[in-house]
N, C-alpha and C. Protein backbone atom coordinates (compact mmCIF):
# COMPACT_ATOMS: atom_id res chain seq x y z
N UNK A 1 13.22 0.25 -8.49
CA UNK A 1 13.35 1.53 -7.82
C UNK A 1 12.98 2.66 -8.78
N UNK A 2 12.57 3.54 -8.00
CA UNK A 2 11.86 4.95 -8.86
C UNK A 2 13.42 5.34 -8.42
N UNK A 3 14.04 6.29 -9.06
CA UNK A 3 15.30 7.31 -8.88
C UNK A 3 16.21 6.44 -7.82
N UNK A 4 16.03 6.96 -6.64
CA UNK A 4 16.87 6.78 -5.25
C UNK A 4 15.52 5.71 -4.65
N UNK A 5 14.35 5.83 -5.01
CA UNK A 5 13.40 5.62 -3.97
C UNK A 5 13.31 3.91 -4.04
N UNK A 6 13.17 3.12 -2.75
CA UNK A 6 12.58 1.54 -3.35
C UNK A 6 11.22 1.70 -2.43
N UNK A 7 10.18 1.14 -3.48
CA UNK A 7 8.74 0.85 -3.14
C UNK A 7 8.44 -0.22 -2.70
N UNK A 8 8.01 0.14 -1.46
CA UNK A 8 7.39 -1.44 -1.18
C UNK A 8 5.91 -1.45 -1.10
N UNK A 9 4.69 -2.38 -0.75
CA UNK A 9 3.31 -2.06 -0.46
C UNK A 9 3.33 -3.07 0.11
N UNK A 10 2.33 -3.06 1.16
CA UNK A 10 1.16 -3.64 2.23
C UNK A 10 -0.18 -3.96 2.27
N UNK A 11 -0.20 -5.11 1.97
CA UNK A 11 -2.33 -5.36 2.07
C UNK A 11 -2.37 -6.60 2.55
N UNK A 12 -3.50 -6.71 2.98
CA UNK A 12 -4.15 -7.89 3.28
C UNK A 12 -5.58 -8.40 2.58
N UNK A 13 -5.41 -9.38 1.78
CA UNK A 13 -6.80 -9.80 0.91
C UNK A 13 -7.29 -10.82 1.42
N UNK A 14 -8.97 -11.28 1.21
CA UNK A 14 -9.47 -12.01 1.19
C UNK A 14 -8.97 -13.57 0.34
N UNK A 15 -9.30 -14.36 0.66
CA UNK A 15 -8.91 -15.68 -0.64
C UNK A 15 -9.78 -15.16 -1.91
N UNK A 16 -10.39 -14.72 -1.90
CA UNK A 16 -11.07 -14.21 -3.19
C UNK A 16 -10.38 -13.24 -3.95
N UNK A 17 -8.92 -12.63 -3.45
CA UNK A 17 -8.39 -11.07 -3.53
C UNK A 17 -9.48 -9.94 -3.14
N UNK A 18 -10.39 -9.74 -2.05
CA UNK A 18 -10.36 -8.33 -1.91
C UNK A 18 -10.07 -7.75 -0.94
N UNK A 19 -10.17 -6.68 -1.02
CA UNK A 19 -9.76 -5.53 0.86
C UNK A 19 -10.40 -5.16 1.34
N UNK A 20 -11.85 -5.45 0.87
CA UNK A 20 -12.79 -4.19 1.41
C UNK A 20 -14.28 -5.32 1.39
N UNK A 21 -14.82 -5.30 2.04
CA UNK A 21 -16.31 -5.90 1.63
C UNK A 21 -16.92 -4.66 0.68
N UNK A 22 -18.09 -5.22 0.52
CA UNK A 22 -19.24 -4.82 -0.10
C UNK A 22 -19.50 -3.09 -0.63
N UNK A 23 -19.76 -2.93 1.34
CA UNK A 23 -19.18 -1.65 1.04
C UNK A 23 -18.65 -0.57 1.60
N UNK A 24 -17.04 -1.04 0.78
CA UNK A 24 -15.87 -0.93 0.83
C UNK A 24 -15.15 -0.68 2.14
N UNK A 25 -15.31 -1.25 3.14
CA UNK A 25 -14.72 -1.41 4.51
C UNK A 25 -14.39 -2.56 5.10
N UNK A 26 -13.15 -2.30 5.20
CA UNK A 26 -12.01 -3.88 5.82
C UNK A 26 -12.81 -4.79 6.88
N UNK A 27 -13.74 -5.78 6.87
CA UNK A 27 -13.98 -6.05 7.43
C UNK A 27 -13.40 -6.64 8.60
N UNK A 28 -13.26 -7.24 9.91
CA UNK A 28 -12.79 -7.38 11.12
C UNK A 28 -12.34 -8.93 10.53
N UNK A 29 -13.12 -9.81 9.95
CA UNK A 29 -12.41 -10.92 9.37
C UNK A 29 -11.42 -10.82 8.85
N UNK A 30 -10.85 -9.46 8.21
CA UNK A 30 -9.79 -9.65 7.57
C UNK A 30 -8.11 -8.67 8.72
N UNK A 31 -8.77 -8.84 9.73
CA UNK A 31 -8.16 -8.34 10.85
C UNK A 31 -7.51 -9.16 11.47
N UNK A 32 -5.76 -9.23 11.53
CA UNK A 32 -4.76 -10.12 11.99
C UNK A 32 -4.05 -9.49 12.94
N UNK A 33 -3.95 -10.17 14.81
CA UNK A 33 -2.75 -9.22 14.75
C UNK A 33 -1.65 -9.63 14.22
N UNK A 34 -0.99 -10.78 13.45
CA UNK A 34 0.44 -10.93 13.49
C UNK A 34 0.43 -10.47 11.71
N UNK A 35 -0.66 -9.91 10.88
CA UNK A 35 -0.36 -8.65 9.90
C UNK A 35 -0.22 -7.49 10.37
N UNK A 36 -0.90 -7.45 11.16
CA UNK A 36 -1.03 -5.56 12.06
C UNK A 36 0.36 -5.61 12.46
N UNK A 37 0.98 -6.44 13.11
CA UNK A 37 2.31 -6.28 13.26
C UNK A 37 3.70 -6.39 12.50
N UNK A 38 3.35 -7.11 11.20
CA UNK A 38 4.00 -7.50 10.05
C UNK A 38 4.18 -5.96 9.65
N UNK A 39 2.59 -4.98 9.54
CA UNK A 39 2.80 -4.21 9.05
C UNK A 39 3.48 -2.81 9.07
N UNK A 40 3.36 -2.72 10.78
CA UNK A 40 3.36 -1.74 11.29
C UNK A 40 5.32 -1.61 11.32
N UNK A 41 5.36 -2.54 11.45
CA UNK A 41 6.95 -3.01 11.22
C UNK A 41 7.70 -2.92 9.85
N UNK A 42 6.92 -2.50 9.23
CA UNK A 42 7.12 -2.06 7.73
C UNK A 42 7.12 -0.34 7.54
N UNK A 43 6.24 -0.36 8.03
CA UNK A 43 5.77 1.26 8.26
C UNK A 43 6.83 2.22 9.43
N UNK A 44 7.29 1.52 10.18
CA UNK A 44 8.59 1.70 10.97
C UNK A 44 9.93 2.10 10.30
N UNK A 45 10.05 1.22 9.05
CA UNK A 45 11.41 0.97 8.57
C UNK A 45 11.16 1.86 7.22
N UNK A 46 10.07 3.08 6.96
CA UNK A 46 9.56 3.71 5.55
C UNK A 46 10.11 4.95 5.97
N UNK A 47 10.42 5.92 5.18
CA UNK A 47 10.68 6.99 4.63
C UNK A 47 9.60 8.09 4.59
N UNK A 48 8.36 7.14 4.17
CA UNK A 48 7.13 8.34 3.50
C UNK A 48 6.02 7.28 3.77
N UNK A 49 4.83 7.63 3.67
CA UNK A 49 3.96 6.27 3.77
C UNK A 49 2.81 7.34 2.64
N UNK A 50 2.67 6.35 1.52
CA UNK A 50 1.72 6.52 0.71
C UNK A 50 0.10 6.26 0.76
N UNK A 51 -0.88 7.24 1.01
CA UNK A 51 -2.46 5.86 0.70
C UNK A 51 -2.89 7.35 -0.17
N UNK A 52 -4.36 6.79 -0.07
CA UNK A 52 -5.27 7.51 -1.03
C UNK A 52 -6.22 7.95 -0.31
N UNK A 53 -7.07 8.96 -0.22
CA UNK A 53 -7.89 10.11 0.33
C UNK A 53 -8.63 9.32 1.83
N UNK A 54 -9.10 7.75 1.52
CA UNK A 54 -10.17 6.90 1.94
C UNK A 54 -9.26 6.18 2.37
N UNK A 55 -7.88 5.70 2.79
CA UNK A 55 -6.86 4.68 3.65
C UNK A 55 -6.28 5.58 4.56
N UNK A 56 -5.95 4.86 5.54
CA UNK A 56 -5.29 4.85 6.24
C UNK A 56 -4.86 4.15 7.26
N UNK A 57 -3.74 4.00 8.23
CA UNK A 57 -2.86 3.44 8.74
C UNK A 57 -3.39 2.79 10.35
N UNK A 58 -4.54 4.26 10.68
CA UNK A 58 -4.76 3.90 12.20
C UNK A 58 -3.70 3.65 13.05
N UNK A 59 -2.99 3.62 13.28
CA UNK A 59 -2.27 3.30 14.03
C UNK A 59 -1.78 4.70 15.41
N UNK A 60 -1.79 4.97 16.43
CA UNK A 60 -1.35 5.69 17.57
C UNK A 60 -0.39 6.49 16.84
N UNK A 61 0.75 6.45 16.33
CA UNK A 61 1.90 7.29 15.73
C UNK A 61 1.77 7.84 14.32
N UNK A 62 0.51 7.33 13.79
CA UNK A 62 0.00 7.69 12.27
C UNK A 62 0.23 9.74 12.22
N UNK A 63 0.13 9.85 12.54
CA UNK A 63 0.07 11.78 12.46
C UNK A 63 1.43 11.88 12.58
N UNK A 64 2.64 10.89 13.30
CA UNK A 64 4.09 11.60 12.92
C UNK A 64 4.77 11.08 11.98
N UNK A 65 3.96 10.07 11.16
CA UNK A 65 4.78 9.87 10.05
C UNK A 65 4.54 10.80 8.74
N UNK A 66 5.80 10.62 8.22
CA UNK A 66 6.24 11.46 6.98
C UNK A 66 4.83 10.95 5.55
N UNK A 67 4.05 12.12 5.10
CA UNK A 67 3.26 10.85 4.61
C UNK A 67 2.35 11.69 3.02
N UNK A 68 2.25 11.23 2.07
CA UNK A 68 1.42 11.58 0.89
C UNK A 68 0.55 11.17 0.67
N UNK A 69 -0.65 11.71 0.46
CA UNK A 69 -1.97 11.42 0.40
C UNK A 69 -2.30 12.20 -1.12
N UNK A 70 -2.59 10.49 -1.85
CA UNK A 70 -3.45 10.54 -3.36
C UNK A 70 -5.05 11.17 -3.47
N UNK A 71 -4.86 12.50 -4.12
CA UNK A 71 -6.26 13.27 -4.50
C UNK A 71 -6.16 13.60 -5.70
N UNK A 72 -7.55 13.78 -6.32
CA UNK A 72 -7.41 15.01 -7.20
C UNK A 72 -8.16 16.03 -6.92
N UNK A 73 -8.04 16.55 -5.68
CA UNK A 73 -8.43 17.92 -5.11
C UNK A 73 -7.78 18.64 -5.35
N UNK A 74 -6.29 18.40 -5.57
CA UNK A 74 -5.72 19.62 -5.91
C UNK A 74 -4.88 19.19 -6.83
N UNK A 75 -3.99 20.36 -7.59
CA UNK A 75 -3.21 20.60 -9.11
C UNK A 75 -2.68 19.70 -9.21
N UNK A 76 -1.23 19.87 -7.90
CA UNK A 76 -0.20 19.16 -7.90
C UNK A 76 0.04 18.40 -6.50
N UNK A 77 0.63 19.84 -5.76
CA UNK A 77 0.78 19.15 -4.16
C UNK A 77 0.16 20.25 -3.36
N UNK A 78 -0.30 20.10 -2.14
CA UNK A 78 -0.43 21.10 -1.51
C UNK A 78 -0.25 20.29 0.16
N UNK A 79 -0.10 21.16 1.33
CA UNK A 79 -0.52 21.16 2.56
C UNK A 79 -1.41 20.14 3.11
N UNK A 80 -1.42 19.05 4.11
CA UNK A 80 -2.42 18.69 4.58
C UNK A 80 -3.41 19.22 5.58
N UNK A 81 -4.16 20.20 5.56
CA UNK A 81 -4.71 20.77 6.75
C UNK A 81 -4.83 20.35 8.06
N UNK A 82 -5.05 18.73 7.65
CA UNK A 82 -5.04 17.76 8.83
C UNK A 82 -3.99 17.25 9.41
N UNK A 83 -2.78 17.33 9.07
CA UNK A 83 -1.43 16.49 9.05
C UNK A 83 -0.14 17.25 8.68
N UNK A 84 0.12 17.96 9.86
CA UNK A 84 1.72 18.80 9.76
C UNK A 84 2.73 17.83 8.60
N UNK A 85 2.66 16.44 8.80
CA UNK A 85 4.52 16.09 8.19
C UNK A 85 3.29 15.38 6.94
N UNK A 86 2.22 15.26 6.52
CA UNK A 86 1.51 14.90 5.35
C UNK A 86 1.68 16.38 3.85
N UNK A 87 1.30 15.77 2.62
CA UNK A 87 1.40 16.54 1.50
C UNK A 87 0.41 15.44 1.08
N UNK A 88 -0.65 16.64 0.42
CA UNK A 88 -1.88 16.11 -0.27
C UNK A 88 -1.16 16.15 -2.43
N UNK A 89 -1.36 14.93 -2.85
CA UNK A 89 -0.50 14.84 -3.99
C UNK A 89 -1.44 13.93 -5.25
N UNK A 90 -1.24 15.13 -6.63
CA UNK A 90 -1.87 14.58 -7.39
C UNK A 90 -1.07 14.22 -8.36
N UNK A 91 -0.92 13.08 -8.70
CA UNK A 91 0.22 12.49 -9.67
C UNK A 91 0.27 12.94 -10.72
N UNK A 92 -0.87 13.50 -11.67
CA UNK A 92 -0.80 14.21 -12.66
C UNK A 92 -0.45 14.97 -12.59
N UNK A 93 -0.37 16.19 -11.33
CA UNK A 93 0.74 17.60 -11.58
C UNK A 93 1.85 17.91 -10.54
N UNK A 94 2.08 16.38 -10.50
CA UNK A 94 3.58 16.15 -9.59
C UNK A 94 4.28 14.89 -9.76
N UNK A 95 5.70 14.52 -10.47
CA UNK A 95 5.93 13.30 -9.95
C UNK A 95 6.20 13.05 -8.50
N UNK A 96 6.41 11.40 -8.43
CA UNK A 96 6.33 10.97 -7.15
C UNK A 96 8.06 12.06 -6.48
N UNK A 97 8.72 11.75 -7.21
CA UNK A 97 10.15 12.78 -6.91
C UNK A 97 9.88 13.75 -6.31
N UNK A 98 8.75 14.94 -6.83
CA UNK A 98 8.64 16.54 -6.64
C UNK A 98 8.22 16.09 -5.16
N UNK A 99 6.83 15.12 -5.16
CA UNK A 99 5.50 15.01 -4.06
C UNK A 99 6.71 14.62 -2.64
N UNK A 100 7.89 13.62 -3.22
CA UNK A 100 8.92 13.44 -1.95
C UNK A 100 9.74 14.33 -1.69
N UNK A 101 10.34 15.18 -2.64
CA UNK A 101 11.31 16.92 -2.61
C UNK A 101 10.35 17.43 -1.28
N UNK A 102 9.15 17.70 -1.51
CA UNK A 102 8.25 18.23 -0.97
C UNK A 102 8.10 17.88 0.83
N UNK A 103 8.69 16.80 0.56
CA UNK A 103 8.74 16.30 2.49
C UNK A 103 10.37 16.31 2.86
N UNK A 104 10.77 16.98 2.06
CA UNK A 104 12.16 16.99 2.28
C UNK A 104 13.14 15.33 1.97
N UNK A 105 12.64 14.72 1.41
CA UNK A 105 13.12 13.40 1.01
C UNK A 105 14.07 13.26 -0.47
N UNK A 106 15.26 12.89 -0.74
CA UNK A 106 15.58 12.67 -2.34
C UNK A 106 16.10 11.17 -2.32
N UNK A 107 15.81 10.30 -1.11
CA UNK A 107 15.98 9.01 -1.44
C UNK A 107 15.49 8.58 -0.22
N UNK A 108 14.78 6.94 -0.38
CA UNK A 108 14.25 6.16 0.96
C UNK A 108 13.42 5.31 0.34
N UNK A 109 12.45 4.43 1.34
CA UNK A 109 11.92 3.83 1.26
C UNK A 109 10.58 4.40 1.47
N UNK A 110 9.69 4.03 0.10
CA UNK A 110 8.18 4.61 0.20
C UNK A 110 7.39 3.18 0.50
N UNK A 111 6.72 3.38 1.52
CA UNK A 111 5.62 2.21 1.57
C UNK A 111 4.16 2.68 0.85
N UNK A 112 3.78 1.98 0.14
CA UNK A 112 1.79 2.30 -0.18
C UNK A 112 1.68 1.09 0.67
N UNK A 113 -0.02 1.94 0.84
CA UNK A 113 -0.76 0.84 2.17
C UNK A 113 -2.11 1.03 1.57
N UNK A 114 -2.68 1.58 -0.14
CA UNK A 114 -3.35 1.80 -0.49
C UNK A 114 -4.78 3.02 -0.66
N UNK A 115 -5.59 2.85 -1.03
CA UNK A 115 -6.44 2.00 -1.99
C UNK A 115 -6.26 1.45 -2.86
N UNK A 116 -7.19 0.80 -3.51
CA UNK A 116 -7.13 0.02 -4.86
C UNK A 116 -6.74 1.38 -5.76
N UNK A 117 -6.50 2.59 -6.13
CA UNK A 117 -6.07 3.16 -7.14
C UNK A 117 -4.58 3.44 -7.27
N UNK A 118 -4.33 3.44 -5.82
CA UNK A 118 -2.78 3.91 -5.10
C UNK A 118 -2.17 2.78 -5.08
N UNK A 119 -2.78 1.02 -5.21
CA UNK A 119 -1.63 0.20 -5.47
C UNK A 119 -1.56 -0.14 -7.13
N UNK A 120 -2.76 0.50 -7.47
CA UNK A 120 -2.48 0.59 -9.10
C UNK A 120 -1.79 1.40 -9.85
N UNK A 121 -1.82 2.72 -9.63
CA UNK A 121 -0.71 3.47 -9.66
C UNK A 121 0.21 3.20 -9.57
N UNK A 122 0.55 2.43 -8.72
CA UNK A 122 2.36 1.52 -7.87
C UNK A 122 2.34 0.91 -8.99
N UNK A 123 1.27 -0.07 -9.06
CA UNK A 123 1.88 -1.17 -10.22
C UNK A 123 2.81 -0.99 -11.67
N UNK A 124 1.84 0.00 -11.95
CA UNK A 124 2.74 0.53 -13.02
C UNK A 124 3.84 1.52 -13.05
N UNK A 125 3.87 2.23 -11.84
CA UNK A 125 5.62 2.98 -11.82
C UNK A 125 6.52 1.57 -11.52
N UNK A 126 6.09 1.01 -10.99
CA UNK A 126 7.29 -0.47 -10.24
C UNK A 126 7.56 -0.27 -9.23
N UNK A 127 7.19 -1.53 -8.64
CA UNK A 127 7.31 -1.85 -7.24
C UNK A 127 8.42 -2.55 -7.01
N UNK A 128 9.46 -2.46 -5.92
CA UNK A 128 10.12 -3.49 -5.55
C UNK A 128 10.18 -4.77 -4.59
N UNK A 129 8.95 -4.28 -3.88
CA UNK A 129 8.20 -5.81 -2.81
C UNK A 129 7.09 -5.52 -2.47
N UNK A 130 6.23 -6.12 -2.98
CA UNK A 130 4.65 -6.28 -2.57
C UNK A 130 4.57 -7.25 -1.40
N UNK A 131 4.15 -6.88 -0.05
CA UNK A 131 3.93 -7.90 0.76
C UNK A 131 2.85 -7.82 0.81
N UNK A 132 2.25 -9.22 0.38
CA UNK A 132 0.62 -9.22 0.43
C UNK A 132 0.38 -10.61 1.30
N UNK A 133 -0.51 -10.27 2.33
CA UNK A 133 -0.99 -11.29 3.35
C UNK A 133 -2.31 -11.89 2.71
N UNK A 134 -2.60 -12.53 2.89
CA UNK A 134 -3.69 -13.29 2.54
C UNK A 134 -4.63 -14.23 3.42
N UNK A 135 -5.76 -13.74 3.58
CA UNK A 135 -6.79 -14.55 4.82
C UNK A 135 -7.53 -15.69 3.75
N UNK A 136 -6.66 -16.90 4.18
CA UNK A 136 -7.43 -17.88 3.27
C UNK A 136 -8.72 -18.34 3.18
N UNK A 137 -9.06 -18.56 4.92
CA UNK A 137 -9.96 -18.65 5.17
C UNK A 137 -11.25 -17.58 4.81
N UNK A 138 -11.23 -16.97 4.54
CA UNK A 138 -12.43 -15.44 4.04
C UNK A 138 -12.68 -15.49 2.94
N UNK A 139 -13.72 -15.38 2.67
CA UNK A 139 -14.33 -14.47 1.28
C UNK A 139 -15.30 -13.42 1.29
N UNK A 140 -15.01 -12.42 0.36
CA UNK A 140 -16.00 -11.48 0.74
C UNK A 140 -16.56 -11.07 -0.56
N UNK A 141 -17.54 -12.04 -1.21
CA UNK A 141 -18.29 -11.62 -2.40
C UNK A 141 -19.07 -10.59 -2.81
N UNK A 142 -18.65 -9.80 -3.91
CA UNK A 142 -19.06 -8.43 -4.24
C UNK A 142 -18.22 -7.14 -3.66
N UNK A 143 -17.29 -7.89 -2.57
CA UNK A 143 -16.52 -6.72 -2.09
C UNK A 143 -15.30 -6.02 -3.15
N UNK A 144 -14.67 -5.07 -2.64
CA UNK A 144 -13.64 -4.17 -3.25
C UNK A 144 -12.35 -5.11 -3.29
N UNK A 145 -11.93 -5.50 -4.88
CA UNK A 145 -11.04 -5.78 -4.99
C UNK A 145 -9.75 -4.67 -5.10
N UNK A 146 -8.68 -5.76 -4.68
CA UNK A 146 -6.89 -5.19 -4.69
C UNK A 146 -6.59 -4.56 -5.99
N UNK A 147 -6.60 -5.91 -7.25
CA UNK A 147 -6.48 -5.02 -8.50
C UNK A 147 -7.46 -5.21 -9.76
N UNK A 148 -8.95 -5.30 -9.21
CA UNK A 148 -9.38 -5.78 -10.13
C UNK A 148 -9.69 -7.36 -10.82
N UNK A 149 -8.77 -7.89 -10.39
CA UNK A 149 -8.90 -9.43 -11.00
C UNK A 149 -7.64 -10.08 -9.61
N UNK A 150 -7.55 -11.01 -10.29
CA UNK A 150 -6.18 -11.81 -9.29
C UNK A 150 -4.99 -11.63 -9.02
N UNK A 151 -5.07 -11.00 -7.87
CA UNK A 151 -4.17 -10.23 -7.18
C UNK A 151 -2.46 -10.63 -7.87
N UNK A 152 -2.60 -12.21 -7.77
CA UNK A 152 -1.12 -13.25 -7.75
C UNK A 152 -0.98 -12.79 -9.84
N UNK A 153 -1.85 -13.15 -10.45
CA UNK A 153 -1.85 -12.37 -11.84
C UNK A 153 -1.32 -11.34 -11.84
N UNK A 154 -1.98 -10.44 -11.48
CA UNK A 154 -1.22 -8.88 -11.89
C UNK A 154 -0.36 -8.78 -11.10
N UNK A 155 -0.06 -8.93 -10.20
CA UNK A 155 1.87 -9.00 -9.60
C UNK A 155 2.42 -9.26 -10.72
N UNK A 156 2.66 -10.71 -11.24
CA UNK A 156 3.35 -11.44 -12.24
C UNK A 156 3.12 -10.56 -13.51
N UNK A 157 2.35 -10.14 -14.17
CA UNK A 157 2.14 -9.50 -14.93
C UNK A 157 2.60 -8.33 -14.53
N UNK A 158 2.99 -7.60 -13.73
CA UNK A 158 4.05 -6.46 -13.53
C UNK A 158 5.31 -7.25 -13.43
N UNK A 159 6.08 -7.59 -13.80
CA UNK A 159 7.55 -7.88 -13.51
C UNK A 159 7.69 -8.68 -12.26
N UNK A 160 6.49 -8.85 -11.26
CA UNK A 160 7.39 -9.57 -9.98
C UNK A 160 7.11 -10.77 -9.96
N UNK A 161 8.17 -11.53 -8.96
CA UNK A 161 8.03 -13.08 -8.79
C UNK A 161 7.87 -13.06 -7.30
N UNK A 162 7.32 -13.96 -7.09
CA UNK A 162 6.91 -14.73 -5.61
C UNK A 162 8.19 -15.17 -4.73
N UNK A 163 8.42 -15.06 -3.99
CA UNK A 163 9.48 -15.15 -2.95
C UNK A 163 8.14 -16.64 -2.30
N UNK A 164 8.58 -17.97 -1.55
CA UNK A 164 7.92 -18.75 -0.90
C UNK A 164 6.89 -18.24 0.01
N UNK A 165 5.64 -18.59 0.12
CA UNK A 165 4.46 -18.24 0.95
C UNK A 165 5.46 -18.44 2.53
N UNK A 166 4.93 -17.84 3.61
CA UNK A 166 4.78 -18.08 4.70
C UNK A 166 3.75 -17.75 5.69
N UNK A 167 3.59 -18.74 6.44
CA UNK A 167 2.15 -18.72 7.25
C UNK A 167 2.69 -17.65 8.48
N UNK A 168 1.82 -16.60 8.94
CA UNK A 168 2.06 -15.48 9.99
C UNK A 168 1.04 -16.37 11.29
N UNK A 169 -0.13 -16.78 10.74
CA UNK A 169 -0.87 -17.28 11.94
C UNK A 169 -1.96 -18.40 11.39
N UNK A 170 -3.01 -18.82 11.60
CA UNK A 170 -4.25 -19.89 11.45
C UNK A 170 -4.63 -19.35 10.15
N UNK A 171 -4.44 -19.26 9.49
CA UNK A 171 -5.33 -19.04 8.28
C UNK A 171 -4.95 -17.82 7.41
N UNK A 172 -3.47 -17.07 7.72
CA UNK A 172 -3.01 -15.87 7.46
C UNK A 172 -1.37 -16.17 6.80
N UNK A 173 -1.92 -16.32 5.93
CA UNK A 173 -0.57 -16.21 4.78
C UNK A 173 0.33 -14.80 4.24
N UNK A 174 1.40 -15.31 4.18
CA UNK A 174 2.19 -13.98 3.43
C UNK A 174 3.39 -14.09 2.38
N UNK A 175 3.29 -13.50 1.42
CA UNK A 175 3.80 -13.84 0.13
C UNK A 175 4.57 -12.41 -0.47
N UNK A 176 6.16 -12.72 -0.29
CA UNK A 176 6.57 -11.45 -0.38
C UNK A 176 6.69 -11.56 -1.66
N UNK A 177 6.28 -10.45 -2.62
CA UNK A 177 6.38 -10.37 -4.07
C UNK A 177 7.49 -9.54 -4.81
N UNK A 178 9.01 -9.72 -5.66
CA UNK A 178 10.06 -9.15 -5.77
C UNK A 178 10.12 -8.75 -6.91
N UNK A 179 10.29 -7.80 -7.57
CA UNK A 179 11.03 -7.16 -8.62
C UNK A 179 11.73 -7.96 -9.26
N UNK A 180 11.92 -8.64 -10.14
CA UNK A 180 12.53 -10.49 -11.33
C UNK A 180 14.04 -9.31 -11.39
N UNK A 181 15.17 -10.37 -10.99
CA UNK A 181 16.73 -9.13 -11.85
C UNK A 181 16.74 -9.66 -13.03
């Protein structure tokens, strides 16, 4: 936990680890509904929902959630022009604390739902559950990786351990990743 806050994140990778093909858009192969619903059910039970300039949620109710968007367009925090309950937030001239003061929040649950910079960022403040789905069946060579190298690596290499895989559907795995006590 950051202060009051527990972090969780959301993705879905290729068996290769990535999120994005080529170039850089989720392809429809990596499109589940029983993740879309894993997720959205996550995003239900959040506080704030975190991505970065180029993510987002899609989803019908996406504009009433409470929500921070990673730039460096601006200083610190500012206004979303696009998004009444959004704050556009640059980590260098805000912690995550001020960027949540800022939505009226001093404790909850933050979900990231990414990009690759915004779950890297996570990685290193600390996460407390990475739920990462996994399309075994897929690969998408040359596409946009999660963190760079192997996804299941750098979890472990941040402090977390693997909670048991479970299968969501045909070829769609999910592996909740925990904070070690």
């Amino acid at each position: 936990m950051i202060g009051a806050f527990r972090i969780e994140a959301y993705v879905i990778v290729s068996a290769d680890g990535m999120i994005a093909d080529a170039s850089g858009v989720q392809p429809t192969s990596l499109q589940f509904e029983a993740d879309a619903r894993q997720f959205e059910s996550g995003l239900d039970r959040a506080d704030v929902i975190v991505n970065g300039r180029h993510s987002a949620e899609g989803r019908p109710n996406s504009t009433s959630r409470r929500r921070l968007v990673l730039t460096h367009e601006v200083d610190s925090l500012a206004p979303d022009p696009g998004a009444p309950n959004a704050r556009l937030w640059n980590p260098a001239g805000a912690s995550l604390e001020e960027a949540c003061a800022a939505l009226g929040l001093n404790s909850g649950t933050i979900a990231v739902i990414g990009g690759p910079q915004v779950y890297i960022l996570f990685l290193k403040l600390g996460y407390d559950c990475f739920h990462l789905s996994r399309a075994v069946k897929v690969r998408l060579p040359g596409g946009l990786p999660l963190f760079g190298g192997d996804p299941d690596a750098a979890l472990a290499a941040a402090g977390l351990k693997p909670r048991p895989t479970r299968w969501l559907a045909d070829g769609l795995s999910l592996t909740d990743w925990v904070r070690a006590e």
